[in-house]
N, C-alpha and C. Protein backbone atom coordinates (compact mmCIF):
# COMPACT_ATOMS: atom_id res chain seq x y z
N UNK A 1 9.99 0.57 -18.12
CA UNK A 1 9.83 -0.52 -17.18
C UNK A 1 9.29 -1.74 -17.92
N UNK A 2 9.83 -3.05 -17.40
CA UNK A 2 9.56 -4.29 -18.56
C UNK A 2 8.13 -4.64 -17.72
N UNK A 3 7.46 -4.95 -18.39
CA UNK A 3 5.87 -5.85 -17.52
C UNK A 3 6.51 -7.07 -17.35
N UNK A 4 5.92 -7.39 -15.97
CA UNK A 4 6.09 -8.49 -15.39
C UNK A 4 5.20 -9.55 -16.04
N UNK A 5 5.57 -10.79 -16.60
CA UNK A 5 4.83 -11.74 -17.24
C UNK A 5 4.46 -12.67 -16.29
N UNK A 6 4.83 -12.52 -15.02
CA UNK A 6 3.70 -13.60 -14.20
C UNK A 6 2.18 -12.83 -14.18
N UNK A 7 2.32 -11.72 -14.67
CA UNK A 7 0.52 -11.09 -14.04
C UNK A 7 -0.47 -12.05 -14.88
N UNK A 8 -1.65 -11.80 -14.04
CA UNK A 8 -3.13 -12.47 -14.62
C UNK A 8 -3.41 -11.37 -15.69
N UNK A 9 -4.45 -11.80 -16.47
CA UNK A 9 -5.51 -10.77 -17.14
C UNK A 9 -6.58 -10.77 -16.56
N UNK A 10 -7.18 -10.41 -17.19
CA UNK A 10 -9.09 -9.55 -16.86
C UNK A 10 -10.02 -11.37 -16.82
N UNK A 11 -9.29 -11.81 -17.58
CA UNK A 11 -10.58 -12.96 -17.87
C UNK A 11 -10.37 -14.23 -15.99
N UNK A 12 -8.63 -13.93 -16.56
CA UNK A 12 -8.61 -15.11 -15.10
C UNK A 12 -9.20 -14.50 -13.84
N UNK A 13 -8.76 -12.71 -13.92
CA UNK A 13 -8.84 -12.47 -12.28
C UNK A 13 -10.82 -12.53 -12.16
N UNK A 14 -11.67 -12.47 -13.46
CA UNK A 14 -12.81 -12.19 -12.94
C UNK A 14 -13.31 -13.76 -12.57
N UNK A 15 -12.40 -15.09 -13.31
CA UNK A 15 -12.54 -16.34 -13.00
C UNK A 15 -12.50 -16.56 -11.27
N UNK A 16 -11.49 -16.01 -11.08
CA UNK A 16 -10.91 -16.13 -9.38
C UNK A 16 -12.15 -15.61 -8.76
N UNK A 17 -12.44 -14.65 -9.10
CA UNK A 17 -13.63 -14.11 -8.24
C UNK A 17 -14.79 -14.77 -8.12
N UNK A 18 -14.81 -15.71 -9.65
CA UNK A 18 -16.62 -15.93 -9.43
C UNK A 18 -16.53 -17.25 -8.77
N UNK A 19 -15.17 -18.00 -8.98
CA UNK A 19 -15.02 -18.89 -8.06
C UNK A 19 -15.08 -19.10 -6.28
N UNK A 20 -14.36 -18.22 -5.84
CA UNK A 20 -14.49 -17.72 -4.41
C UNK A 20 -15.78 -17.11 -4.54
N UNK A 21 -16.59 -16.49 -5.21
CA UNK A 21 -17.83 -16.39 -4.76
C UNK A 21 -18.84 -17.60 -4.47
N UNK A 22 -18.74 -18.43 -5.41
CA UNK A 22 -19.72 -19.88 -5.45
C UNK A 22 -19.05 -20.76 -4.20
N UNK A 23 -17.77 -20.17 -3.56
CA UNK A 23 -17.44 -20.96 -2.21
C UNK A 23 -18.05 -20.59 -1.59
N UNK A 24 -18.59 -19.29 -1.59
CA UNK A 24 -19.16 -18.77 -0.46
C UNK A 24 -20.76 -18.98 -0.41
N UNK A 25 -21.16 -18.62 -1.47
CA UNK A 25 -22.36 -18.41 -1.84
C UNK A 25 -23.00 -19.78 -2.51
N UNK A 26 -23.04 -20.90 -1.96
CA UNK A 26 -23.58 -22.40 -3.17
C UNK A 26 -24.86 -21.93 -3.40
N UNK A 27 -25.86 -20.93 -3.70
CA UNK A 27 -27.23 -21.06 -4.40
C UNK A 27 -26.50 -19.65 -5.45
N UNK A 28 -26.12 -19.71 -5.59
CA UNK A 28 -25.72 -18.20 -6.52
C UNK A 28 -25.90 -18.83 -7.83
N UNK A 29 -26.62 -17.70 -8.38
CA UNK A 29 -27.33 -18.28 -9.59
C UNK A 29 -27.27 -16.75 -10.41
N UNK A 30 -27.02 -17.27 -11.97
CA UNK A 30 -27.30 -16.25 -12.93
C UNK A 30 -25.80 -14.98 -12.43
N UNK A 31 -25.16 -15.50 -12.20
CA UNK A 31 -24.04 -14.68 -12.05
C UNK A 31 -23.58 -13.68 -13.01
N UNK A 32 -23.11 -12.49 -13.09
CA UNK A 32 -23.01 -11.76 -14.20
C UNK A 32 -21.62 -11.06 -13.68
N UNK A 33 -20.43 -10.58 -14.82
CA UNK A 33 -19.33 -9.82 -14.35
C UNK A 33 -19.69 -8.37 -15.04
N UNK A 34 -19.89 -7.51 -14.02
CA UNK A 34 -19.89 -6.63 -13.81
C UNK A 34 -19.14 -5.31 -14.15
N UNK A 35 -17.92 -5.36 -13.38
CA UNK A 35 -16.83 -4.00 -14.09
C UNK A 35 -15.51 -4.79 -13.61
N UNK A 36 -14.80 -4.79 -14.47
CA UNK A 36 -13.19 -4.93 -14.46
C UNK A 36 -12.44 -3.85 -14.15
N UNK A 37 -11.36 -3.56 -13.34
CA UNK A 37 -10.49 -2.38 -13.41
C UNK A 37 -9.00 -2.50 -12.59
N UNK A 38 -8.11 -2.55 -13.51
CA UNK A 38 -6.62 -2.84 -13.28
C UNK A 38 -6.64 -1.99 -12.45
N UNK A 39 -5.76 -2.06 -10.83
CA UNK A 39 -5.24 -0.32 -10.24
C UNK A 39 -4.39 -0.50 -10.84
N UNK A 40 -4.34 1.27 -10.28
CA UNK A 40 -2.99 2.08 -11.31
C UNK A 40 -1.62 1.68 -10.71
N UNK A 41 -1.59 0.99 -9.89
CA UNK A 41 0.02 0.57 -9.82
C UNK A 41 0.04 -0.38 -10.03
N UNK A 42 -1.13 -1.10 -10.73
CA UNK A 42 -1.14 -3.02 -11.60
C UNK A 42 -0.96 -4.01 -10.86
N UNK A 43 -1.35 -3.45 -9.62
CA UNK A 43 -0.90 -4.23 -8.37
C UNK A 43 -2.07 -5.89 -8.28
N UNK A 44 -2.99 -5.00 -8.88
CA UNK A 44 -4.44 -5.59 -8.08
C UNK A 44 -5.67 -5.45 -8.90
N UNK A 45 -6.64 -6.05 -9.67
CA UNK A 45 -7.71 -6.00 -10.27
C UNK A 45 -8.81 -5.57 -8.72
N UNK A 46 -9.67 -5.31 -9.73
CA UNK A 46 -11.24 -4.75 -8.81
C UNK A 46 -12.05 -5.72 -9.91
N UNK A 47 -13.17 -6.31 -9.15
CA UNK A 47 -13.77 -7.02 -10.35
C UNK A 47 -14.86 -7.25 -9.12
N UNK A 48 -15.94 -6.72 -9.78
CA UNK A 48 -17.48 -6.84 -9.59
C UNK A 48 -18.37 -7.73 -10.08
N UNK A 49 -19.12 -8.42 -9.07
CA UNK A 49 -19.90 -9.26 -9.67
C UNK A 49 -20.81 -9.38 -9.08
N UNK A 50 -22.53 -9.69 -10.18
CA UNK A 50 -23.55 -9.66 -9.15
C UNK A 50 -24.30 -10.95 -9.89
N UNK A 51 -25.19 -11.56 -8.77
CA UNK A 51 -25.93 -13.03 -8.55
C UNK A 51 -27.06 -12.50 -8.08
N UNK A 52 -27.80 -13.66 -8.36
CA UNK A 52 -29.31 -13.97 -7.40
C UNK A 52 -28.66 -15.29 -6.54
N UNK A 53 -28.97 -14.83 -5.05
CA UNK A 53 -28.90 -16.11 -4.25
C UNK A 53 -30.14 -16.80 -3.36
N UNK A 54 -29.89 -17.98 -4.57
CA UNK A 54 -30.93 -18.84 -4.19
C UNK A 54 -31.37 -19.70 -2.86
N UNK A 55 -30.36 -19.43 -1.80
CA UNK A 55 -30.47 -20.12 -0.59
C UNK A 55 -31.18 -19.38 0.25
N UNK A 56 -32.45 -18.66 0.13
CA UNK A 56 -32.91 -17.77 0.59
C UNK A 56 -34.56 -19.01 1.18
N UNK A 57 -34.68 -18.39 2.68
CA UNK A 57 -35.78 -19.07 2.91
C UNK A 57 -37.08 -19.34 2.54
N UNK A 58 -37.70 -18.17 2.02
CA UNK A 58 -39.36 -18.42 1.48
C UNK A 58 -38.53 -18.45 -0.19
N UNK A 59 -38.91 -19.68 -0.79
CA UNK A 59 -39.09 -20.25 -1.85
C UNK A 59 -40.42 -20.30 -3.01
N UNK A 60 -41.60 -19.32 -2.33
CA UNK A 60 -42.31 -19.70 -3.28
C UNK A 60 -42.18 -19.05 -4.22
N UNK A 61 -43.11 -19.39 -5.73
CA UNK A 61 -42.59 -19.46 -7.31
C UNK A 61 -43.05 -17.44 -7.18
N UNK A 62 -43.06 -16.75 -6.15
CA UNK A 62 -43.60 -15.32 -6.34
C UNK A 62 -42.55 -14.85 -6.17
N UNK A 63 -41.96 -15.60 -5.18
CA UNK A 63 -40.57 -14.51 -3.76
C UNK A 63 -39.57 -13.78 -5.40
N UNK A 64 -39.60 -12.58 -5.01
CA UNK A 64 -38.88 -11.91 -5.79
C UNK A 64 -36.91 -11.82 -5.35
N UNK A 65 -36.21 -12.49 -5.93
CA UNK A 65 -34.21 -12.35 -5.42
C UNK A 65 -34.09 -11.35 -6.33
N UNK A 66 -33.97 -10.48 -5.36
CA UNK A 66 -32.76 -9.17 -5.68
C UNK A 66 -31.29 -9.93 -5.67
N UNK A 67 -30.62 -8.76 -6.60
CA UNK A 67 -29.62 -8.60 -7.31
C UNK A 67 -28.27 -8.88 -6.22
N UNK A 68 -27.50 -9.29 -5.78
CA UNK A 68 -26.73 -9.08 -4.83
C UNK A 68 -25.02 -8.58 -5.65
N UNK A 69 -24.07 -7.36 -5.29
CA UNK A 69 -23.65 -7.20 -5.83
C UNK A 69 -22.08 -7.15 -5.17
N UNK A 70 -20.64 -8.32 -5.33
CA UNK A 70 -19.82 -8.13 -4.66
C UNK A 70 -18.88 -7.17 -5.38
N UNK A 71 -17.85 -6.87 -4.91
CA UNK A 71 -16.62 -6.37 -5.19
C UNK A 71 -15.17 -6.79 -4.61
N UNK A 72 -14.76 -7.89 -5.57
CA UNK A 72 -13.56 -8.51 -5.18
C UNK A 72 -12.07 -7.97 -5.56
N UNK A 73 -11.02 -8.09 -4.83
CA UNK A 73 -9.83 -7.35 -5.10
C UNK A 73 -9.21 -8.31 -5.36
N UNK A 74 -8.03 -8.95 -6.47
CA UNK A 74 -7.82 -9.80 -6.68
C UNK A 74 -5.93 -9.59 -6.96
N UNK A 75 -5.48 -10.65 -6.70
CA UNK A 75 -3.85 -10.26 -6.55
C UNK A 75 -3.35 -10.75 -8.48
N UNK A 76 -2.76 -9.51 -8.75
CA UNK A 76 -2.25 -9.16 -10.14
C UNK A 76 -1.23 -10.71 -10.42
N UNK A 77 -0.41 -10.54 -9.44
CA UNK A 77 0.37 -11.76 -9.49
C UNK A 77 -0.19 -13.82 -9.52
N UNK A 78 -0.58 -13.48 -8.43
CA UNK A 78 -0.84 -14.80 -7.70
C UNK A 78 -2.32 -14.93 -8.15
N UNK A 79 -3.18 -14.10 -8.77
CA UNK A 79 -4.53 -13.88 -8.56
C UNK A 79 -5.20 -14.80 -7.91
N UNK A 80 -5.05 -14.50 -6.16
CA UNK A 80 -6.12 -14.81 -5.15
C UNK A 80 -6.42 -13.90 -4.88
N UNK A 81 -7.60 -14.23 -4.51
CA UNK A 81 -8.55 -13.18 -4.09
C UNK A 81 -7.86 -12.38 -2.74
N UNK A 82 -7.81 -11.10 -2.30
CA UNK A 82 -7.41 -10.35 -1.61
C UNK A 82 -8.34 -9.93 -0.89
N UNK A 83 -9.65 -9.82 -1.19
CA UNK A 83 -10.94 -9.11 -0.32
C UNK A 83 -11.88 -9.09 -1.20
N UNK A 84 -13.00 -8.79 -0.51
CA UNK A 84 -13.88 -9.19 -1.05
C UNK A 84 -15.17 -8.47 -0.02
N UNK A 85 -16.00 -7.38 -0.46
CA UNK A 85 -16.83 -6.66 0.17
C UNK A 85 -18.18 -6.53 -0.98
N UNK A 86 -19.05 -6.22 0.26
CA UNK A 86 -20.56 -5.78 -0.89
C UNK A 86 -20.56 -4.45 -1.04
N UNK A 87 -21.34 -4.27 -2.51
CA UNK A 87 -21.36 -3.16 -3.24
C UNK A 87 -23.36 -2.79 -3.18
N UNK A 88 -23.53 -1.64 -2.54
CA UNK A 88 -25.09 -1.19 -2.54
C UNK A 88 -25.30 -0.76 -3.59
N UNK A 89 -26.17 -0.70 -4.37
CA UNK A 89 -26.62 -0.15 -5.58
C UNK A 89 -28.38 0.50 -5.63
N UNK A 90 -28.47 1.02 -4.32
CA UNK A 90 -29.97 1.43 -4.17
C UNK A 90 -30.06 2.75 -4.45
């Protein structure tokens, strides 16, 4: 089977993601990529990513931001974002 040369790689689809995240999220700070993973029918990246979000109400220099951690599905082709859910890590 020939690979299709419209697909994204790893670097754009985790770009797509952290982008649609900072739409969502404007205090997201310290962003980090997480795990990459092609599915197996190359359809679709999985790409994880976790922030501190800074739009949080008590501001003082103590308040401790936990980790917040998404999991975006991203289109192999077109790479837009497809979904996009939170990941618990407790």
């Amino acid at each position: 089977m020939k690979p299709n040369t419209t697909m994204i790689n790893a670097k754009e689809a985790a770009n797509s993601a952290i982008e649609y995240l900072k739409s969502f999220y404007t205090g997201a700070k310290n962003i980090m990529l997480e795990e990459v993973e092609l599915s197996d029918e190359r359809k679709s990246w999985s790409i994880t990513i976790s922030f501190e979000n800074f739009d949080v109400e008590d501001k003082k220099p103590s308040t401790i931001i936990p980790r917040i951690y998404k999991i975006f599905r991203i289109d192999n082709n077109s790479g837009h974002v497809i979904a996009m859910k939170s990941k618990d890590y407790k």
